[in-house]
C-alpha atoms as a PDB file:
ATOM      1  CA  UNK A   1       0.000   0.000   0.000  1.00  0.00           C
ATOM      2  CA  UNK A   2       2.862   2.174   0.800  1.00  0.00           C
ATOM      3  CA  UNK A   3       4.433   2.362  -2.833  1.00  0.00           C
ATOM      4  CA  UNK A   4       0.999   2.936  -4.002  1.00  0.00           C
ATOM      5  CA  UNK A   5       1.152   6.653  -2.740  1.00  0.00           C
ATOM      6  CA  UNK A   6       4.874   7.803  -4.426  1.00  0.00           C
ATOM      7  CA  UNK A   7       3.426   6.178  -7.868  1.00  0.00           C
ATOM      8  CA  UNK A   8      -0.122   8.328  -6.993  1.00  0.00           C
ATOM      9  CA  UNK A   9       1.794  11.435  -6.209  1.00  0.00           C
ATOM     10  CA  UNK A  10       4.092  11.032  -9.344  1.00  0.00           C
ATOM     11  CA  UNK A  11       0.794  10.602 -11.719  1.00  0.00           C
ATOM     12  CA  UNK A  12      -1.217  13.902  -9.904  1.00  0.00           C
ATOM     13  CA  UNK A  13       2.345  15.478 -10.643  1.00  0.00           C
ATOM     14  CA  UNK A  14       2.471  14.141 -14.251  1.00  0.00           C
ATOM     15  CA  UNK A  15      -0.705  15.151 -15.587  1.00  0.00           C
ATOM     16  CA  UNK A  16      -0.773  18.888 -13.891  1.00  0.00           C
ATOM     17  CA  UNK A  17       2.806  19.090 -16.122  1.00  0.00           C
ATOM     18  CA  UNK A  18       0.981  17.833 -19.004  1.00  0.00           C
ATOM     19  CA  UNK A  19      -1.924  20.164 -18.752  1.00  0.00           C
ATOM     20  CA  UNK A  20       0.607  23.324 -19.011  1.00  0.00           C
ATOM     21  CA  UNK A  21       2.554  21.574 -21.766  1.00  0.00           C
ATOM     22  CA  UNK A  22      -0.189  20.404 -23.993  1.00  0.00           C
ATOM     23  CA  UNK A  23      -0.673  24.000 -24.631  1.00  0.00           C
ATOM     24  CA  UNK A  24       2.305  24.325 -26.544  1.00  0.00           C
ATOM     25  CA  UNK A  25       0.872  21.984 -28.942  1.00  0.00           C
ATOM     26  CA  UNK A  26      -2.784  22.871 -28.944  1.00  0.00           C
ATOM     27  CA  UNK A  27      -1.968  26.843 -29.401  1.00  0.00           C
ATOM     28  CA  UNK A  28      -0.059  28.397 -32.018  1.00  0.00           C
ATOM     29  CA  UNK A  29       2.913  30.699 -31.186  1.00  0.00           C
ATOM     30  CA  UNK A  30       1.001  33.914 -31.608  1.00  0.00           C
ATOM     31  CA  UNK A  31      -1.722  33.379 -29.207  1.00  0.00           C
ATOM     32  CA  UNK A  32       0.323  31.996 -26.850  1.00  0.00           C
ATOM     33  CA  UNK A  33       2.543  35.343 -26.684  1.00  0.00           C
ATOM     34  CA  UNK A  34      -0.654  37.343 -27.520  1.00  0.00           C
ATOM     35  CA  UNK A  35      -1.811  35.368 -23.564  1.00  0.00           C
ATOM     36  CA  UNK A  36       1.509  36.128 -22.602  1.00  0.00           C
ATOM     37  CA  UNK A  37       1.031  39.851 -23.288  1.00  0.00           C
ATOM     38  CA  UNK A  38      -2.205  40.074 -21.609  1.00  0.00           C
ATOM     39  CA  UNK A  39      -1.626  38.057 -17.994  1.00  0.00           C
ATOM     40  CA  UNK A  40       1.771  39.848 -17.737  1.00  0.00           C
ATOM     41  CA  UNK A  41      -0.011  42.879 -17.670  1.00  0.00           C
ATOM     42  CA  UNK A  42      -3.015  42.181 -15.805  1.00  0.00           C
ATOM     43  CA  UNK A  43      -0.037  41.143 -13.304  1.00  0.00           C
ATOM     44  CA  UNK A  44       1.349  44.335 -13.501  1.00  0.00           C
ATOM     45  CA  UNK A  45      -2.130  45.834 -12.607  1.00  0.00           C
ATOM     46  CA  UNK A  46      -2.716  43.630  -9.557  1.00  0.00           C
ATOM     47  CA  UNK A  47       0.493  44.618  -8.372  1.00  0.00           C
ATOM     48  CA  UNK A  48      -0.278  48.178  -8.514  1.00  0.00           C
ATOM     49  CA  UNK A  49      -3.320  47.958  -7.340  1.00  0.00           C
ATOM     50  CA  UNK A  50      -1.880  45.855  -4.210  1.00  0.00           C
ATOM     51  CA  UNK A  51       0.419  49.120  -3.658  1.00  0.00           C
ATOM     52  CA  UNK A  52      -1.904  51.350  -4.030  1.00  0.00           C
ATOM     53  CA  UNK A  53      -4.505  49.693  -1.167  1.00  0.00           C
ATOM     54  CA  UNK A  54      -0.950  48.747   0.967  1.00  0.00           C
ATOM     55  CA  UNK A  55      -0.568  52.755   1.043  1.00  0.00           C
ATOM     56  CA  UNK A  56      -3.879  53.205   2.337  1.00  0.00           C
ATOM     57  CA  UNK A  57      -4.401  51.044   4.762  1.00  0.00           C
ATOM     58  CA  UNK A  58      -0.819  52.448   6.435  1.00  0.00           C
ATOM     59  CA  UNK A  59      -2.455  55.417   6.075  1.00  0.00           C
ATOM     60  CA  UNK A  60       0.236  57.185   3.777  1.00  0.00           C
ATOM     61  CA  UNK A  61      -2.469  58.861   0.958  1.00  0.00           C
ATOM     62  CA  UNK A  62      -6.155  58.375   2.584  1.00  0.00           C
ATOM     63  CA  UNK A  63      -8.907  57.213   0.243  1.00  0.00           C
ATOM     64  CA  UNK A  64     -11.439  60.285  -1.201  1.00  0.00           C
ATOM     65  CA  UNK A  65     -13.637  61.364  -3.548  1.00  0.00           C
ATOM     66  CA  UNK A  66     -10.937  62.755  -6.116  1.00  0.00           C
ATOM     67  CA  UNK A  67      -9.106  58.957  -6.373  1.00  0.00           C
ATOM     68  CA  UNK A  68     -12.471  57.657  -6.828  1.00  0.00           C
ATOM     69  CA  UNK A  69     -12.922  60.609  -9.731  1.00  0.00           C
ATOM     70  CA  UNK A  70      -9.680  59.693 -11.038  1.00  0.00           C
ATOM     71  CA  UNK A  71      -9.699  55.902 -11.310  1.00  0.00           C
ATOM     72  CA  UNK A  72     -13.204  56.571 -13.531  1.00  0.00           C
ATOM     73  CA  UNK A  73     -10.974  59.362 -15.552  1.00  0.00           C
ATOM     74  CA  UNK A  74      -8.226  56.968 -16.080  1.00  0.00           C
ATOM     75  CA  UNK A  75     -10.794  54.210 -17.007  1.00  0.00           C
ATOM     76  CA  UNK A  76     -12.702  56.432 -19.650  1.00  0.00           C
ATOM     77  CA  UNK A  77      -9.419  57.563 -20.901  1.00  0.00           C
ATOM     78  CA  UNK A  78      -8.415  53.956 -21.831  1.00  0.00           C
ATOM     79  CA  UNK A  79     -11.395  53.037 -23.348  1.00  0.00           C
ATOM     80  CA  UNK A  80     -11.020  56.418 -25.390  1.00  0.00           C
ATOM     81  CA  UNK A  81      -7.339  55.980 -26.758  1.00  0.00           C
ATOM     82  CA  UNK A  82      -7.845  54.117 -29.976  1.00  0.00           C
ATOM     83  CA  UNK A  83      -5.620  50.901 -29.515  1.00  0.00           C
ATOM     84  CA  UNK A  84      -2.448  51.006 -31.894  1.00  0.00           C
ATOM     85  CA  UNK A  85       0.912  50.162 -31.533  1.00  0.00           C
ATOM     86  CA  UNK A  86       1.873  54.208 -31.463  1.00  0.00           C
ATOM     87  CA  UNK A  87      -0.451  54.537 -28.656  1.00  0.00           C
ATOM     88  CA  UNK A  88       0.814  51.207 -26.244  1.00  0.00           C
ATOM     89  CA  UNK A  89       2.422  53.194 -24.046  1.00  0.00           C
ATOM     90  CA  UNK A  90      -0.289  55.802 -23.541  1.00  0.00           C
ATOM     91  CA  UNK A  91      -2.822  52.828 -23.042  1.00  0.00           C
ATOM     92  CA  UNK A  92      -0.462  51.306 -20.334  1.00  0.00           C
ATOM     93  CA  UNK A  93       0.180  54.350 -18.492  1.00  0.00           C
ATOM     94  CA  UNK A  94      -3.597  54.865 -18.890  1.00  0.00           C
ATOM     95  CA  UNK A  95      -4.130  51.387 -17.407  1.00  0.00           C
ATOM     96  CA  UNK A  96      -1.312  51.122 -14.516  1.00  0.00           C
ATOM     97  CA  UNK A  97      -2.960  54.923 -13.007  1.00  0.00           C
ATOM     98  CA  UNK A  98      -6.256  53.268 -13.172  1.00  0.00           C
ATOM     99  CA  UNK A  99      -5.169  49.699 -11.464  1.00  0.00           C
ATOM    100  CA  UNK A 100      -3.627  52.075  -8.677  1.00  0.00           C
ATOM    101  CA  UNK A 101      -5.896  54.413  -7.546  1.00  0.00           C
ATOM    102  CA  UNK A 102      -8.645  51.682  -7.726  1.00  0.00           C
ATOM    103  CA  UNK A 103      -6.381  49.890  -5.296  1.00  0.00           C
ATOM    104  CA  UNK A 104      -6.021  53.026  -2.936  1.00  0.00           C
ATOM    105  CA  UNK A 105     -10.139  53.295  -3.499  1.00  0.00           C
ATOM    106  CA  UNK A 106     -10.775  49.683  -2.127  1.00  0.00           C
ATOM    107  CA  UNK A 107      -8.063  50.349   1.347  1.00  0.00           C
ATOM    108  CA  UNK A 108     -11.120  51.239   3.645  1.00  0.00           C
ATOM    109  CA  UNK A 109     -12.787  47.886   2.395  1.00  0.00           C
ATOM    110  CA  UNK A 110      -9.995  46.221   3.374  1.00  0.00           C
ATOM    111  CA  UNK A 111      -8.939  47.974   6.419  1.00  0.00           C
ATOM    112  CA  UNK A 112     -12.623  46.758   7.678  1.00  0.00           C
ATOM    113  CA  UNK A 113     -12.351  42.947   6.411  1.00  0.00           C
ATOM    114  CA  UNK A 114      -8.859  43.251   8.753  1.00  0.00           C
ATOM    115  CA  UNK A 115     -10.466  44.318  11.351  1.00  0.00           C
ATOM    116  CA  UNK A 116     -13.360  41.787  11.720  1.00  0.00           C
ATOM    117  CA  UNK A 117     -10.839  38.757  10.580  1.00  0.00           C
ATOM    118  CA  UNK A 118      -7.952  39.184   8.629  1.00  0.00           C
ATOM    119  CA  UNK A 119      -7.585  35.655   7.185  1.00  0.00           C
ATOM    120  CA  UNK A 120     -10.569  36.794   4.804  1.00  0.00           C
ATOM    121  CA  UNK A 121      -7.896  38.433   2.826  1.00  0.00           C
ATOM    122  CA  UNK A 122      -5.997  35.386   2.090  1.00  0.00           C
ATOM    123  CA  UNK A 123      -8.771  33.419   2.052  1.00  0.00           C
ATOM    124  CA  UNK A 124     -10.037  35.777  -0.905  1.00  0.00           C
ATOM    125  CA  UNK A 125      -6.722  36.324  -2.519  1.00  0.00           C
ATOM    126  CA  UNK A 126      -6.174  32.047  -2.782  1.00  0.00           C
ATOM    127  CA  UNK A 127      -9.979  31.435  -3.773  1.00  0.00           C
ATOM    128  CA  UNK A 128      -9.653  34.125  -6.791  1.00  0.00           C
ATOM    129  CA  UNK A 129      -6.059  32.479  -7.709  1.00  0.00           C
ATOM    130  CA  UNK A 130      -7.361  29.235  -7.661  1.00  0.00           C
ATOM    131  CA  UNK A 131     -10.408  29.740  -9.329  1.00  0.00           C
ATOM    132  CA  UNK A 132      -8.937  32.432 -12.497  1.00  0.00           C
ATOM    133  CA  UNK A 133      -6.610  29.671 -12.875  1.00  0.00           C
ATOM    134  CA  UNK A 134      -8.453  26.565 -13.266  1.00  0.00           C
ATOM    135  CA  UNK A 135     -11.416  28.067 -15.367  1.00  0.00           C
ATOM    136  CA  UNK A 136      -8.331  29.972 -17.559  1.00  0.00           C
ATOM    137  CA  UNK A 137      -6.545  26.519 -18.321  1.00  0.00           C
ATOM    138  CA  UNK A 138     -10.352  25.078 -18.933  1.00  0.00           C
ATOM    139  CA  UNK A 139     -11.263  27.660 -21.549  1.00  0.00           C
ATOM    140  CA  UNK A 140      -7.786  27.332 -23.355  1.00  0.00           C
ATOM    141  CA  UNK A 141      -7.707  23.692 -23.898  1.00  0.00           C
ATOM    142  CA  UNK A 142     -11.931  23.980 -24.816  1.00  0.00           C
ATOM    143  CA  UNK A 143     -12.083  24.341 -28.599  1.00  0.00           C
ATOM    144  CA  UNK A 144     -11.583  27.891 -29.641  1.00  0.00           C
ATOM    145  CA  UNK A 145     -15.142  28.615 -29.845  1.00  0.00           C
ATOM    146  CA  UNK A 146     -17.208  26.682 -27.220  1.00  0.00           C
ATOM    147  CA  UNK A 147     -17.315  29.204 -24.532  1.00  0.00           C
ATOM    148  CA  UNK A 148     -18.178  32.307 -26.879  1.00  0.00           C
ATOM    149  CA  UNK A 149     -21.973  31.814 -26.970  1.00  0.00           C
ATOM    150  CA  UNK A 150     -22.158  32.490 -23.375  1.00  0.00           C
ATOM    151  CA  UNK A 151     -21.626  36.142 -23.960  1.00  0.00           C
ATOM    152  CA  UNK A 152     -25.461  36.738 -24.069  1.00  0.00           C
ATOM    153  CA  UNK A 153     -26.210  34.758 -21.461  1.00  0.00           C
ATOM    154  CA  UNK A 154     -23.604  36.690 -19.085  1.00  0.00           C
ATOM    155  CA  UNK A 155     -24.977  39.563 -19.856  1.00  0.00           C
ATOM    156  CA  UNK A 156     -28.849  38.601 -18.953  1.00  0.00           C
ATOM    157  CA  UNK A 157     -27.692  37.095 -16.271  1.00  0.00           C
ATOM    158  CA  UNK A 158     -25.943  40.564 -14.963  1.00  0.00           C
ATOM    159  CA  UNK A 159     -28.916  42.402 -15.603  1.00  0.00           C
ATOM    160  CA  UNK A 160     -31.008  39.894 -13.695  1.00  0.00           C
ATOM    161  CA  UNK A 161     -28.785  40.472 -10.574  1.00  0.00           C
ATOM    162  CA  UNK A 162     -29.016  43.880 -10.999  1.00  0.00           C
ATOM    163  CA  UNK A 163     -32.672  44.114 -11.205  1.00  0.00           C
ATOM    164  CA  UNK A 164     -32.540  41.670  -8.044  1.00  0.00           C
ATOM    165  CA  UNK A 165     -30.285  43.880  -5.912  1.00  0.00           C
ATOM    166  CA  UNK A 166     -32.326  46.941  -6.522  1.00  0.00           C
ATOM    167  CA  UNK A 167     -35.498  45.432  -5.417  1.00  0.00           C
ATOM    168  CA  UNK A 168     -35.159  42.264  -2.979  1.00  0.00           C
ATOM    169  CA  UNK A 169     -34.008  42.892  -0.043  1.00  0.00           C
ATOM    170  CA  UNK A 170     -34.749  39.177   1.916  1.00  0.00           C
ATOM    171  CA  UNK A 171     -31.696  37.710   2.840  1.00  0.00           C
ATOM    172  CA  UNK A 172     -32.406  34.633   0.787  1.00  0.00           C
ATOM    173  CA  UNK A 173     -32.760  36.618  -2.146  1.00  0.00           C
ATOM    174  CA  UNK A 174     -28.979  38.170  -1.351  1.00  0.00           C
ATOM    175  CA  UNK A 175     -27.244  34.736  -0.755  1.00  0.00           C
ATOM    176  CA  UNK A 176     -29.028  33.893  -4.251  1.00  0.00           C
ATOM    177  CA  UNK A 177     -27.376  36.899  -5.569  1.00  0.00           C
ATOM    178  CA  UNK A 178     -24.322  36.228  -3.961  1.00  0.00           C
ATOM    179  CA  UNK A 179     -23.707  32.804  -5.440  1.00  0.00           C
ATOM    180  CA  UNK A 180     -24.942  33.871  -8.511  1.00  0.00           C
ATOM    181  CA  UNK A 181     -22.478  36.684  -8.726  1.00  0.00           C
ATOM    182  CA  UNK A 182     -19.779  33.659  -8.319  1.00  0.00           C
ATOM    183  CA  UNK A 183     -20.735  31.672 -11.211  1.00  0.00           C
ATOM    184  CA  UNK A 184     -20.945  34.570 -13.051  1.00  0.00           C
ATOM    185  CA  UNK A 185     -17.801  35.531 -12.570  1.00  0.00           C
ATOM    186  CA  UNK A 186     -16.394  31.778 -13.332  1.00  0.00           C
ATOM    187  CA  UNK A 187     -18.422  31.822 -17.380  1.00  0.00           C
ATOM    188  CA  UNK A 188     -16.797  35.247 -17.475  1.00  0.00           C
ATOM    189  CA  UNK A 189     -13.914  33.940 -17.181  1.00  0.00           C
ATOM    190  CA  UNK A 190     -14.176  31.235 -19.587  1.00  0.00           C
ATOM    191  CA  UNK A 191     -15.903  33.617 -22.109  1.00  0.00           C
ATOM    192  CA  UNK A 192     -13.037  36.378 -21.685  1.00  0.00           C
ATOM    193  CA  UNK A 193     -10.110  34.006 -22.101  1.00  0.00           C
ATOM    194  CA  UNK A 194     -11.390  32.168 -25.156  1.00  0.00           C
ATOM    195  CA  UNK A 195     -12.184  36.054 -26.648  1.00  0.00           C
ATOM    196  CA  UNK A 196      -8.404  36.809 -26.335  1.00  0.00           C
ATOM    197  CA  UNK A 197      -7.505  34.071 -28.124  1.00  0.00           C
ATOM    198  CA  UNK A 198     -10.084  35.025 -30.937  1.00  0.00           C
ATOM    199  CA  UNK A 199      -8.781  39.015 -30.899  1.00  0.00           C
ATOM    200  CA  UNK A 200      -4.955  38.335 -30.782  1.00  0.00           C
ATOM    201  CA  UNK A 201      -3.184  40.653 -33.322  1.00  0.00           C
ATOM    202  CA  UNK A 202      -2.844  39.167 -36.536  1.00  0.00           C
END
């Protein structure tokens, strides 16, 4: 029974390798950088963001109305910059501005989830890894288009939480909501990851 579990381990080992490495073959070079590209970046944005709410919290720059103001500037700005390769740079700066000051705008969120129980954070922080990641690798090695037709259905489903937040207030209705709002986010990511692939620059 004993060499049983060295042989099990090895296997669970082996096929989380070949999961990562089967993407090689299934993708072709450019969408694979083109993925590259985009998770280095939305790295870069969590990173900032992390500053920006670490700042906070130690009270350096308090949160206020005119970060608030700003993120939505900086967010309205990107969407306005028309996306070229002249214009990268200005997009990026665009984006790393808004990924910090929404970071600084979320600190007294925080600073209240650490003072009720402060394992919530990296309870949150490993749930959102965990969960990006698996339904990422499950959207990439999905055929290119499978997940795509969920866009409308995301979308109905938003504005059916929407309409639900505005008017029940039971507290069934909010857990409903709640769980909702997490396998919502879980098709989105499925439906984003497989639109990447389909808008990577030819």
């Amino acid at each position: 029974m004993r060499e049983d579990v060295p042989t099990t381990g090895r296997d669970i080992l082996r096929n989380i390798q070949n999961v990562f490495t089967s993407l090689n073959d299934k993708l072709e070079k450019d969408v694979l950088d083109h993925l590259r590209a985009v998770y280095g970046t939305l790295c870069v944005g969590l990173m900032l963001a992390t500053m920006g709410a670490v700042l906070e919290v130690m009270n350096v720059v308090r949160a206020n109305l005119f970060l608030t103001l700003g993120s939505f500037a900086c967010f309205f700005a990107l969407c306005a910059i028309p996306h070229s390769r002249e214009r990268e740079r200005q997009r990026f700066g665009c984006f790393a501005l808004f990924a910090f000051l929404t970071g600084m705008s979320t600190g007294p969120q925080i600073e209240v989830a650490i003072h009720l129980n402060p394992s919530v954070l990296l309870t949150a922080f490993l749930g959102t890894a965990i969960i990006f990641g698996c339904f990422s690798l499950a959207a990439l090695h999905a055929p290119s288009t499978k997940y795509l037709h969920l866009g409308g259905a995301i979308g109905s489903a938003l504005m059916l939480m929407l309409v639900t937040l505005l008017f029940a207030r039971s507290q069934l209705m909010m857990m409903t909501v709640l769980w909702m709002g997490l396998a919502i986010t879980c098709a989105l990511i499925l439906y984003d990851t497989q639109l990447i692939c389909e808008k990577r620059p030819s």
